[in-house]
Protein backbone atom coordinates (compact mmCIF):
# COMPACT_ATOMS: atom_id res chain seq x y z
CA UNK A 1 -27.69 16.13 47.81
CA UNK A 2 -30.89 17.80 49.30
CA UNK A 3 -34.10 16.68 48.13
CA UNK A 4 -36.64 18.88 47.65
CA UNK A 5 -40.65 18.51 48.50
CA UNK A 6 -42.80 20.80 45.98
CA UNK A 7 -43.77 23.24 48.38
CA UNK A 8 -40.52 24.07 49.53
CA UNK A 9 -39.39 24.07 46.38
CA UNK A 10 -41.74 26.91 45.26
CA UNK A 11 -41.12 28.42 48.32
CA UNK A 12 -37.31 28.64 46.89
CA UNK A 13 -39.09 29.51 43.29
CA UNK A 14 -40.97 32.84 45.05
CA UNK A 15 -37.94 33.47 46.69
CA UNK A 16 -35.36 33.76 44.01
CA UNK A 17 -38.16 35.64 41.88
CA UNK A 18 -38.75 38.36 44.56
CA UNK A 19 -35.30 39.01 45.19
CA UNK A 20 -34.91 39.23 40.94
CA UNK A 21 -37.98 41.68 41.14
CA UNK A 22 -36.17 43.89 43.47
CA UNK A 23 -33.00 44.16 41.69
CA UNK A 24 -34.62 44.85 38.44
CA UNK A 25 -36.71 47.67 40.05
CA UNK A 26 -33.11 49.07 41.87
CA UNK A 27 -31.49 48.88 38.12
CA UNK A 28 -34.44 50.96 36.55
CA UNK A 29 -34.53 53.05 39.36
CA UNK A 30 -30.39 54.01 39.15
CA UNK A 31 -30.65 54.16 35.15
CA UNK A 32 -33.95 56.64 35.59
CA UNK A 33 -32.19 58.49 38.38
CA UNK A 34 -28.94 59.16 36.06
CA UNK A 35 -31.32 59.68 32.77
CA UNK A 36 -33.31 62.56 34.85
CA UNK A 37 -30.15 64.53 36.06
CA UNK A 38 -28.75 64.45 32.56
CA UNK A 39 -31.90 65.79 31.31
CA UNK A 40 -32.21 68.50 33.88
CA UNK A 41 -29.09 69.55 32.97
CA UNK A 42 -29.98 70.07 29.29
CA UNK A 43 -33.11 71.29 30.16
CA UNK A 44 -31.57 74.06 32.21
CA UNK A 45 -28.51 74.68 29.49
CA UNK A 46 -31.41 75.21 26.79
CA UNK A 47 -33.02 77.51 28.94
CA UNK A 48 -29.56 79.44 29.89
CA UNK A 49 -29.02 79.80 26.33
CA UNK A 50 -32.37 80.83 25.23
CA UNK A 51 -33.04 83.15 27.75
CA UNK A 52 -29.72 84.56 26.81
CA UNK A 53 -30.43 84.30 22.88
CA UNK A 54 -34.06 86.24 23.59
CA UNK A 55 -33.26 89.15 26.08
CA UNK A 56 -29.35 89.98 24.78
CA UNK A 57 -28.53 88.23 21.29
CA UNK A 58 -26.57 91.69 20.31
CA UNK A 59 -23.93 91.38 23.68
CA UNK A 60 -23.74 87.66 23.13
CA UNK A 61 -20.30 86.90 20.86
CA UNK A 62 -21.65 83.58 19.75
CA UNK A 63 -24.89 85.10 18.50
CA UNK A 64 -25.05 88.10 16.71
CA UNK A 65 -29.04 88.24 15.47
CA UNK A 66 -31.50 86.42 16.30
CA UNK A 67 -31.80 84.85 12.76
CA UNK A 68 -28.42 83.28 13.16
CA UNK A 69 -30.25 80.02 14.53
CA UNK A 70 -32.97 78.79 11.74
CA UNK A 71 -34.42 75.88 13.77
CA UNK A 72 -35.32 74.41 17.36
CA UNK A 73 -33.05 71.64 15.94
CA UNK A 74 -30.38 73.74 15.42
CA UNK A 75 -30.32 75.07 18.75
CA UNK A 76 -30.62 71.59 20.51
CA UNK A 77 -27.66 70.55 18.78
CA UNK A 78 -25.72 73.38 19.86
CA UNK A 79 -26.74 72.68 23.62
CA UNK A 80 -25.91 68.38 23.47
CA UNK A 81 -22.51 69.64 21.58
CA UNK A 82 -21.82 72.21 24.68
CA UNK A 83 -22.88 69.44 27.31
CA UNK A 84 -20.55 66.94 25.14
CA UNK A 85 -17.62 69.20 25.75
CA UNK A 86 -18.13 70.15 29.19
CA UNK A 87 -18.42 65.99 29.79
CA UNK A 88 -15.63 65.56 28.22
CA UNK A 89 -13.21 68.24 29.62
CA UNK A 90 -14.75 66.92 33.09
CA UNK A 91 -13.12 63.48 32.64
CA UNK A 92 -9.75 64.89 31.74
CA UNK A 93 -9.58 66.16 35.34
């Protein structure tokens, strides 16, 4: 068994904590990558559908007035429940 002198033991110490460092910041830097694209995504789907629900509610069959809707909360739960099908008819394929 290897003995170890205190400087090269810290030396192993600043090792093992730099290379911890970096995977931590290449975790938080997959999960932010993967949190933004979902977000675009419902970002652009809200604006799809509002742009769609402001200049043609009357041509649109799953809107017939504008007062159809009576909150922003409303709404966003109709765009997470489109992005929850289209997720899940994506991993029956």
């Amino acid at each position: 068994m290897r003995r170890y002198h205190s400087k090269e033991l810290q030396k192993d110490i600043d090792g093992a904590r730099i290379k911890a460092r970096e995977t931590v910041e290449e975790l938080n830097s997959a999960h932010r990558e993967e949190a933004m694209e979902k977000w675009v995504t419902v970002g652009s789907l809200a604006l799809l559908s509002s742009s769609r629900w402001h200049f043609g509610p009357a041509r649109s069959p799953s809107i017939s007035s504008r007062h159809e809707i009576a909150s922003p909360v409303a709404k966003t739960k109709q765009v997470f429940a489109c992005v929850a099908v289209r997720e899940a008819r994506s991993r029956l394929r």
